[in-house]
N, C-alpha and C. Protein backbone atom coordinates (compact mmCIF):
# COMPACT_ATOMS: atom_id res chain seq x y z
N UNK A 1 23.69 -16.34 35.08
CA UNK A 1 22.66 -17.26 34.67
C UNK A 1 21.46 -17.18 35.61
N UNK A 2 21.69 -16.72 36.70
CA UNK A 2 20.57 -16.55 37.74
C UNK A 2 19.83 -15.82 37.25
N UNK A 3 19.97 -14.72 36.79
CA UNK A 3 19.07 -13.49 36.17
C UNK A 3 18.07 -14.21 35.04
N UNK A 4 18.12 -15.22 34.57
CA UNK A 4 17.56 -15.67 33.46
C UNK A 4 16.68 -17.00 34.07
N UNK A 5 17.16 -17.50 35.30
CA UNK A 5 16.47 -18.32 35.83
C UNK A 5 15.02 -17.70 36.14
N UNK A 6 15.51 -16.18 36.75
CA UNK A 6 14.50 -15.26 37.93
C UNK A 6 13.80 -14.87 36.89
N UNK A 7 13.78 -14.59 35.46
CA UNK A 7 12.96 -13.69 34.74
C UNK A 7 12.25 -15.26 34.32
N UNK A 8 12.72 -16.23 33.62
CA UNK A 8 11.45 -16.84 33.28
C UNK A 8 10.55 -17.67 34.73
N UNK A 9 11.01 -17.87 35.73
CA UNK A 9 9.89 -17.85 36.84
C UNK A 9 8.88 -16.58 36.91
N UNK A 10 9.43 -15.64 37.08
CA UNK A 10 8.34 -14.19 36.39
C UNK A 10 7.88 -14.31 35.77
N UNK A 11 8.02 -15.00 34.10
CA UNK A 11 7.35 -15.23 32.90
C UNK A 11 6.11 -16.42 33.32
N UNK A 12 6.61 -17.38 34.13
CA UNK A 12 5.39 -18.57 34.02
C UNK A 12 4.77 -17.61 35.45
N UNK A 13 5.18 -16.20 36.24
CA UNK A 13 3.92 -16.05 36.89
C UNK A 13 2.95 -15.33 37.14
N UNK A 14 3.21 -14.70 35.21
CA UNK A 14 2.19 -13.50 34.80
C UNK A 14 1.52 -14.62 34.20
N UNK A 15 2.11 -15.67 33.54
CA UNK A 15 1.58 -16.37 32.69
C UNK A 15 0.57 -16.79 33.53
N UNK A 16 0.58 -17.52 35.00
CA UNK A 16 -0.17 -17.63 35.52
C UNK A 16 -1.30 -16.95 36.10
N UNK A 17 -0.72 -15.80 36.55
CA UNK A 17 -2.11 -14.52 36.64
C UNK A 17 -2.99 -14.43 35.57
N UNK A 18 -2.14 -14.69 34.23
CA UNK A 18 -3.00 -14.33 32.73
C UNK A 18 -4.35 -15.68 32.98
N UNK A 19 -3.97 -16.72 33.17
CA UNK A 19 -4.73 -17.45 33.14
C UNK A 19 -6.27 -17.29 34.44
N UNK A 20 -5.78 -17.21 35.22
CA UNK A 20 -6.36 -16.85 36.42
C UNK A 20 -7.38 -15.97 35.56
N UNK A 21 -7.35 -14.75 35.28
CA UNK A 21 -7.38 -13.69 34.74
C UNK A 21 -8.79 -14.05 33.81
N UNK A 22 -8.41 -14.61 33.10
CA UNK A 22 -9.36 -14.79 31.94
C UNK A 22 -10.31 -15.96 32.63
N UNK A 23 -9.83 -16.85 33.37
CA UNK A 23 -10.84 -17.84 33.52
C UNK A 23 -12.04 -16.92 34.41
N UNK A 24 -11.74 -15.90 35.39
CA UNK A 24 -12.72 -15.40 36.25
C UNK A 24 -13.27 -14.29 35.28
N UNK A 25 -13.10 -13.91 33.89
CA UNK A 25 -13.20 -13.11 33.06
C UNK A 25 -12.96 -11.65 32.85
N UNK A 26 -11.55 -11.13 33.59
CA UNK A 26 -11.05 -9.98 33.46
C UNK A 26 -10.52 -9.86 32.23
N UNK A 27 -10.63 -9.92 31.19
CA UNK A 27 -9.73 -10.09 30.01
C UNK A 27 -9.10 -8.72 29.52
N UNK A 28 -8.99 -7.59 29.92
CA UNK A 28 -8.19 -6.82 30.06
C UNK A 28 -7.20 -7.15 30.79
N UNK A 29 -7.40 -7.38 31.93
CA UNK A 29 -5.96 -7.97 32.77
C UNK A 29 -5.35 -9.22 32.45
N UNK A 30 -6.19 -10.02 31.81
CA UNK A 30 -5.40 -11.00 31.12
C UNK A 30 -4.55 -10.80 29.91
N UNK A 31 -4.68 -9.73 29.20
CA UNK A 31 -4.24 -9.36 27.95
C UNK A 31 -3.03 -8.58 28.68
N UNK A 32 -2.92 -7.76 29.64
CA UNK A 32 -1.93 -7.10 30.16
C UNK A 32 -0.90 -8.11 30.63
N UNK A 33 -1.55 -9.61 31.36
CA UNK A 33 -0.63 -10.22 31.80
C UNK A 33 0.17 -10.92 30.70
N UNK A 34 -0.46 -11.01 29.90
CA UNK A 34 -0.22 -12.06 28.73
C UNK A 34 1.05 -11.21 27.96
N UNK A 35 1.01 -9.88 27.59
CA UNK A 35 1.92 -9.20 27.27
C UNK A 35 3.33 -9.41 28.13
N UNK A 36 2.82 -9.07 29.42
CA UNK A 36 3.74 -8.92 30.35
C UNK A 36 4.39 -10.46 30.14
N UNK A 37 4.40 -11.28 30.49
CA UNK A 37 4.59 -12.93 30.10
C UNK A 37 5.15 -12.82 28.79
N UNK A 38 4.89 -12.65 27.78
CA UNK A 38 5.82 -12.74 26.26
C UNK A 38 7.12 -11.82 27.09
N UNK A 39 7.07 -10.53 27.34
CA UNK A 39 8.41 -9.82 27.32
C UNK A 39 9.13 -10.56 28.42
N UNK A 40 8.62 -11.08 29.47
CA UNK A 40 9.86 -11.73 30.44
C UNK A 40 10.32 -12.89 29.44
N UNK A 41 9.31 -13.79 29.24
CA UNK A 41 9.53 -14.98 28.58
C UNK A 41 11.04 -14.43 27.23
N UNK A 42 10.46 -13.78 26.64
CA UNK A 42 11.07 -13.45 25.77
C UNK A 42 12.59 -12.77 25.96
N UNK A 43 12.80 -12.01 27.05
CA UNK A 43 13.74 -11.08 27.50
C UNK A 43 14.42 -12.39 28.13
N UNK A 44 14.19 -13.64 29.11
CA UNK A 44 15.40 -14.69 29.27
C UNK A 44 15.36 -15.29 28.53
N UNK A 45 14.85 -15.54 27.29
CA UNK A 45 15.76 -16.22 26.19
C UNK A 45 16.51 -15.90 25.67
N UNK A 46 16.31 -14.72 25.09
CA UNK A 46 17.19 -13.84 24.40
C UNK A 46 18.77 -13.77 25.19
N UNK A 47 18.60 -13.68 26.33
CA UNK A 47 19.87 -13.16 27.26
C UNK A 47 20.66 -14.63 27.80
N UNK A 48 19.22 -15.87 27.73
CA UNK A 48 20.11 -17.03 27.40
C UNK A 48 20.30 -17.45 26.32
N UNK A 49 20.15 -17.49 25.08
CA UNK A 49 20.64 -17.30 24.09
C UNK A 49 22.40 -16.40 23.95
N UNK A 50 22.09 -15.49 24.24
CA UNK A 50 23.55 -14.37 24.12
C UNK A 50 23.98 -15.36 25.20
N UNK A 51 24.08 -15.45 26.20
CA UNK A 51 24.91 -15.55 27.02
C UNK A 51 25.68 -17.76 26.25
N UNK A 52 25.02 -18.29 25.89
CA UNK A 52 25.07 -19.54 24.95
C UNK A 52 26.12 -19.05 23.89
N UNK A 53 25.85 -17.97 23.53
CA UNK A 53 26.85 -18.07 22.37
C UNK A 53 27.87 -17.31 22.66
N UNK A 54 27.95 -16.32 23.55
CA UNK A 54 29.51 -16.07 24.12
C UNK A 54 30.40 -16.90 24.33
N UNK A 55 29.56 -18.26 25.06
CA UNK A 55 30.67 -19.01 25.50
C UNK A 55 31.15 -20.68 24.71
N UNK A 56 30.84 -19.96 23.49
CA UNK A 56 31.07 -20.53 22.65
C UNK A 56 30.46 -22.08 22.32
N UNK A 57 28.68 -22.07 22.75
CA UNK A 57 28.25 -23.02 22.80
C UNK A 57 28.65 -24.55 23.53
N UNK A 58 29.03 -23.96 24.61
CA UNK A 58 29.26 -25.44 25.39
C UNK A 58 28.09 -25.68 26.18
């Protein structure tokens, strides 16, 4: 479960670069971060999700 803790702290801290990013108006690097942010975001749900239903939803 740690692994899923560590990826969405990663996720809120592209998310945060993304923001950074665009407010000083790099918006290429915001679009890179913003990507980057969906796949972490996305990659610990998914794996908390699976890992939720292995154990038989408790």
């Amino acid at each position: 479960m740690r692994h899923v803790y560590m990826r969405g702290i990663m996720g809120l801290i592209w998310l945060a670069a993304a923001v950074i990013s665009g407010v000083s108006g790099n918006f290429q690097m915001a679009a890179l971060y913003v990507i980057l942010t969906v796949a972490f975001l996305y990659s610990a749900y998914a794996t908390w999700k699976k890992e939720k239903d292995s154990r038989g939803g408790r």
